[in-house]
C-alpha atoms as a PDB file:
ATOM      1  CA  UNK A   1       3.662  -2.159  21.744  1.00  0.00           C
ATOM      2  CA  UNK A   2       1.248  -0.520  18.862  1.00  0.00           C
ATOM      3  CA  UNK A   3      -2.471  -2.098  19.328  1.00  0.00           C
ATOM      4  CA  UNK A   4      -2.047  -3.026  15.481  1.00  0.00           C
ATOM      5  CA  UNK A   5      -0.085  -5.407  14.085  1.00  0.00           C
ATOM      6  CA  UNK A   6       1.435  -4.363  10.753  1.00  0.00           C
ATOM      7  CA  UNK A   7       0.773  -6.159   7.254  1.00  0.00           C
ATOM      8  CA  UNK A   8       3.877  -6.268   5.895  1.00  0.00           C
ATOM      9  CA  UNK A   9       4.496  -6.168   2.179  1.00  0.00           C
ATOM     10  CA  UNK A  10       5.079  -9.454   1.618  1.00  0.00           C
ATOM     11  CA  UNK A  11       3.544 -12.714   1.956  1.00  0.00           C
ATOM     12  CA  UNK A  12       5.289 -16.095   3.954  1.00  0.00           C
ATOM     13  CA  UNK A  13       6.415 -18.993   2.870  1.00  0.00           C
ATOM     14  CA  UNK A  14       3.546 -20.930   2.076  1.00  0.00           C
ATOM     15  CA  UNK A  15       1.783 -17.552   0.640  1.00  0.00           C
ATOM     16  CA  UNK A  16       0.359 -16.319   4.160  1.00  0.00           C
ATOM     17  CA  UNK A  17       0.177 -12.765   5.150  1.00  0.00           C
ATOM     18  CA  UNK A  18       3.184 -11.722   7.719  1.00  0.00           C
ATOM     19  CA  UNK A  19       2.047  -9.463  10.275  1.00  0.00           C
ATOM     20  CA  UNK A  20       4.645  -7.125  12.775  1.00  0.00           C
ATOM     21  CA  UNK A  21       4.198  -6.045  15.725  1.00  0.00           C
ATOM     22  CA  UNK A  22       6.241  -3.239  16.763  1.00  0.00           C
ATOM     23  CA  UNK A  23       7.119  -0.578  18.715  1.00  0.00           C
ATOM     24  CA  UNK A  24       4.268   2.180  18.676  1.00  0.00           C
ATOM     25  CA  UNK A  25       7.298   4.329  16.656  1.00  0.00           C
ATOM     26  CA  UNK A  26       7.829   1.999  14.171  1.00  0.00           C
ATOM     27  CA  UNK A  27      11.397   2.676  13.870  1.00  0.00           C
ATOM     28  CA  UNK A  28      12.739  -0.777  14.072  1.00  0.00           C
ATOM     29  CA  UNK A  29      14.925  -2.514  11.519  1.00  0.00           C
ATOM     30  CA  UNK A  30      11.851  -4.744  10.740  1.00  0.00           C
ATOM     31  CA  UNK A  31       9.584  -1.799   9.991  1.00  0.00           C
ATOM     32  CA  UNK A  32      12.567   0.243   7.645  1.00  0.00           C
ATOM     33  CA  UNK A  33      12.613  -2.458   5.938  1.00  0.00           C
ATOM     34  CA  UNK A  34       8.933  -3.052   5.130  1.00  0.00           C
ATOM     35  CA  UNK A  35       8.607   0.877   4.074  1.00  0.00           C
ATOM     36  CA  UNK A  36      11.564   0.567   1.758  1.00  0.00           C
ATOM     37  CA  UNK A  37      10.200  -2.765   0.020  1.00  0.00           C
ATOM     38  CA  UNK A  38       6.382  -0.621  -0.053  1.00  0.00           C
ATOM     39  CA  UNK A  39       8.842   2.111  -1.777  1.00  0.00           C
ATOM     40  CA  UNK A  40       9.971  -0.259  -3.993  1.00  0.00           C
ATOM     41  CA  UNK A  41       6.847  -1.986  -4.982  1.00  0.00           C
ATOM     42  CA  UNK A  42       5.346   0.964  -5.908  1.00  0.00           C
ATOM     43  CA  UNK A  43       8.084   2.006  -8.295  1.00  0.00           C
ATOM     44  CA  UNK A  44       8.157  -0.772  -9.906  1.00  0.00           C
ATOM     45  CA  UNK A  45       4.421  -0.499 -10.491  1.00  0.00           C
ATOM     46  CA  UNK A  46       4.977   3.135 -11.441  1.00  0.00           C
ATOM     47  CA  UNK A  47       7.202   1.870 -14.144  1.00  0.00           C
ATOM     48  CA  UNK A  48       5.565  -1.371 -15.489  1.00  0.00           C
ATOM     49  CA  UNK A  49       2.650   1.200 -16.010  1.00  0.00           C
ATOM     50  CA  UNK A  50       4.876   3.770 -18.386  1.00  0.00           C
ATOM     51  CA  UNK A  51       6.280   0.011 -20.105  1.00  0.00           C
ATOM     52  CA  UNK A  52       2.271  -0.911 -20.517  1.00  0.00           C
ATOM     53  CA  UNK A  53       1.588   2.487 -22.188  1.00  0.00           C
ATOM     54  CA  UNK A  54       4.483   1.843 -25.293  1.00  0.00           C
ATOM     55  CA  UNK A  55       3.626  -1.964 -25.570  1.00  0.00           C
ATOM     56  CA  UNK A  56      -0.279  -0.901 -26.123  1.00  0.00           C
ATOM     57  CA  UNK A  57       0.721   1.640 -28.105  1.00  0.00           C
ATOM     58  CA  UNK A  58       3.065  -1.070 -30.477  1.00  0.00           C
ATOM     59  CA  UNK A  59       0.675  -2.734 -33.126  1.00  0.00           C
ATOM     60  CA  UNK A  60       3.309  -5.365 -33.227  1.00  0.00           C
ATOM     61  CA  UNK A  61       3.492  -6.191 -29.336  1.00  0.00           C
ATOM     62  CA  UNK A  62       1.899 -10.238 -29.693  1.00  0.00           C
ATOM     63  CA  UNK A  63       0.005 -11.908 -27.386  1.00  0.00           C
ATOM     64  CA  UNK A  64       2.292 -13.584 -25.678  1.00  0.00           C
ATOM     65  CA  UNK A  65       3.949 -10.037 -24.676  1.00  0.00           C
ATOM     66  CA  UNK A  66       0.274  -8.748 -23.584  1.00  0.00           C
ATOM     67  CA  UNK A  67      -0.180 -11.883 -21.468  1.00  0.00           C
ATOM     68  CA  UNK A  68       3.679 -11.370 -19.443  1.00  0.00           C
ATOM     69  CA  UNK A  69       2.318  -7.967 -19.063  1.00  0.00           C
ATOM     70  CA  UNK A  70      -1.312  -8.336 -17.871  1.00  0.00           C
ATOM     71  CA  UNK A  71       0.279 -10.915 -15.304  1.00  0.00           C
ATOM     72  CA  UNK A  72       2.989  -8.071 -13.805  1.00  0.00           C
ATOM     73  CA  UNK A  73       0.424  -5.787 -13.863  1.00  0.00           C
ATOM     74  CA  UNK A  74      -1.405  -7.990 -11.736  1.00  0.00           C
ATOM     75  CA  UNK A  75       1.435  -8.105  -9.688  1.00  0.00           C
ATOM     76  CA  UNK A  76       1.941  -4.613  -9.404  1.00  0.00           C
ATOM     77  CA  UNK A  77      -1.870  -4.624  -8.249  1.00  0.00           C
ATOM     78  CA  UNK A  78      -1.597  -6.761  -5.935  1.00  0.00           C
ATOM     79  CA  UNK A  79       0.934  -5.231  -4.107  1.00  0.00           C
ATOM     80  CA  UNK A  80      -0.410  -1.996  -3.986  1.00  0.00           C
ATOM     81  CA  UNK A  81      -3.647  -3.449  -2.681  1.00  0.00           C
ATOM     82  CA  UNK A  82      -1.784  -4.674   0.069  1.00  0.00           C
ATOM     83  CA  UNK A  83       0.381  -1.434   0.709  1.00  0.00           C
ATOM     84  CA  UNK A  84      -2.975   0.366   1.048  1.00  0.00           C
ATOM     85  CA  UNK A  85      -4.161  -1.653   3.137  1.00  0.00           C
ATOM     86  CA  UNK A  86      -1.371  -1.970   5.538  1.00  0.00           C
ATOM     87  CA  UNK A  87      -1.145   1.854   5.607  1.00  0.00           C
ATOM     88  CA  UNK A  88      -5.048   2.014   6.385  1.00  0.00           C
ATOM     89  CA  UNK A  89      -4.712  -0.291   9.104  1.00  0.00           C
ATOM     90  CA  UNK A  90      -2.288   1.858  10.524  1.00  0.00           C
ATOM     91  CA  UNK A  91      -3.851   5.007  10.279  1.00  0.00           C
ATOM     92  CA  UNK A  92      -5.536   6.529  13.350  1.00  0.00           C
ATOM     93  CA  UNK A  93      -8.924   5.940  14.633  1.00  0.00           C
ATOM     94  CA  UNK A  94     -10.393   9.112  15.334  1.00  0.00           C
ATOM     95  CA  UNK A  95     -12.232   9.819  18.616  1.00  0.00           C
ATOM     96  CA  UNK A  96     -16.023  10.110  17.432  1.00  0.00           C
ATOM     97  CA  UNK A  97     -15.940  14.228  18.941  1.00  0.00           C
ATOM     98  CA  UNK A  98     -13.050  14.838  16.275  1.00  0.00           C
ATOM     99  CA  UNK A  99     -15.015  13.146  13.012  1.00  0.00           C
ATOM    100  CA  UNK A 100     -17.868  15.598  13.300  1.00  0.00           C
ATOM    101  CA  UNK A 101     -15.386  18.373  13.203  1.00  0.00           C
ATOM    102  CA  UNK A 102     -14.195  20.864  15.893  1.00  0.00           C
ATOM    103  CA  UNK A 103     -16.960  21.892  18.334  1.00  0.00           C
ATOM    104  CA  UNK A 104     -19.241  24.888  18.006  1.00  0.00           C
ATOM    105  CA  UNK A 105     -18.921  27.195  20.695  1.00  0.00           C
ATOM    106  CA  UNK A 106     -21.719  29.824  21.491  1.00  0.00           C
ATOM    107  CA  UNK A 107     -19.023  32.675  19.848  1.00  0.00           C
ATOM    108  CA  UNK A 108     -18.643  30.460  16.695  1.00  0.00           C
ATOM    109  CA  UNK A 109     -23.032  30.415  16.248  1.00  0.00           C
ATOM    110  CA  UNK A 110     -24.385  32.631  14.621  1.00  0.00           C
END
């Protein structure tokens, strides 16, 4: 079992973060699954970010279109706010001798 559970990319039923925990290769159906909806998200982000560009760029996009959009994009932000931080939690902790950088040996001083 991996020491950290894994926020998944989207939320419960009542709105609560889901959390896995999985085998320390991650290559269950559960986790596939989460890494294809991150892919996902972050398409559609990618592409409600080339649709903002044209609408801002359209004097005759109204308010009510800039609203729909400011609330995706919201969306969009919010779910790659909680990819990154899913993927940070997974990341590695690095032993303390590895974050100063590889040691100094007396052949290496000059």
């Amino acid at each position: 079992m991996s020491t950290q559970p894994r926020l998944l990319p989207w939320p419960g039923p009542a709105g609560q973060r889901c959390y896995l925990v999985s085998d320390a290769d991650s290559e269950g159906y559960l986790s596939k699954l989460a890494d294809e909806m991150e892919a996902v998200q972050l398409q559609m982000g990618t592409e409600l970010i080339g649709h903002a560009h044209l609408m801002l760029g359209d004097r005759k996009t109204d308010a009510r279109e800039l609203r729909y959009l400011s609330n995706r994009l919201i969306e969009a932000l919010q779910d790659a706010l909680r990819i990154a931080e899913s993927r940070g939690g997974r990341l590695p902790v690095p032993d303390e001798a590895e974050s100063y950088g590889p040691a100094q040996t007396e052949e290496g001083a000059q």
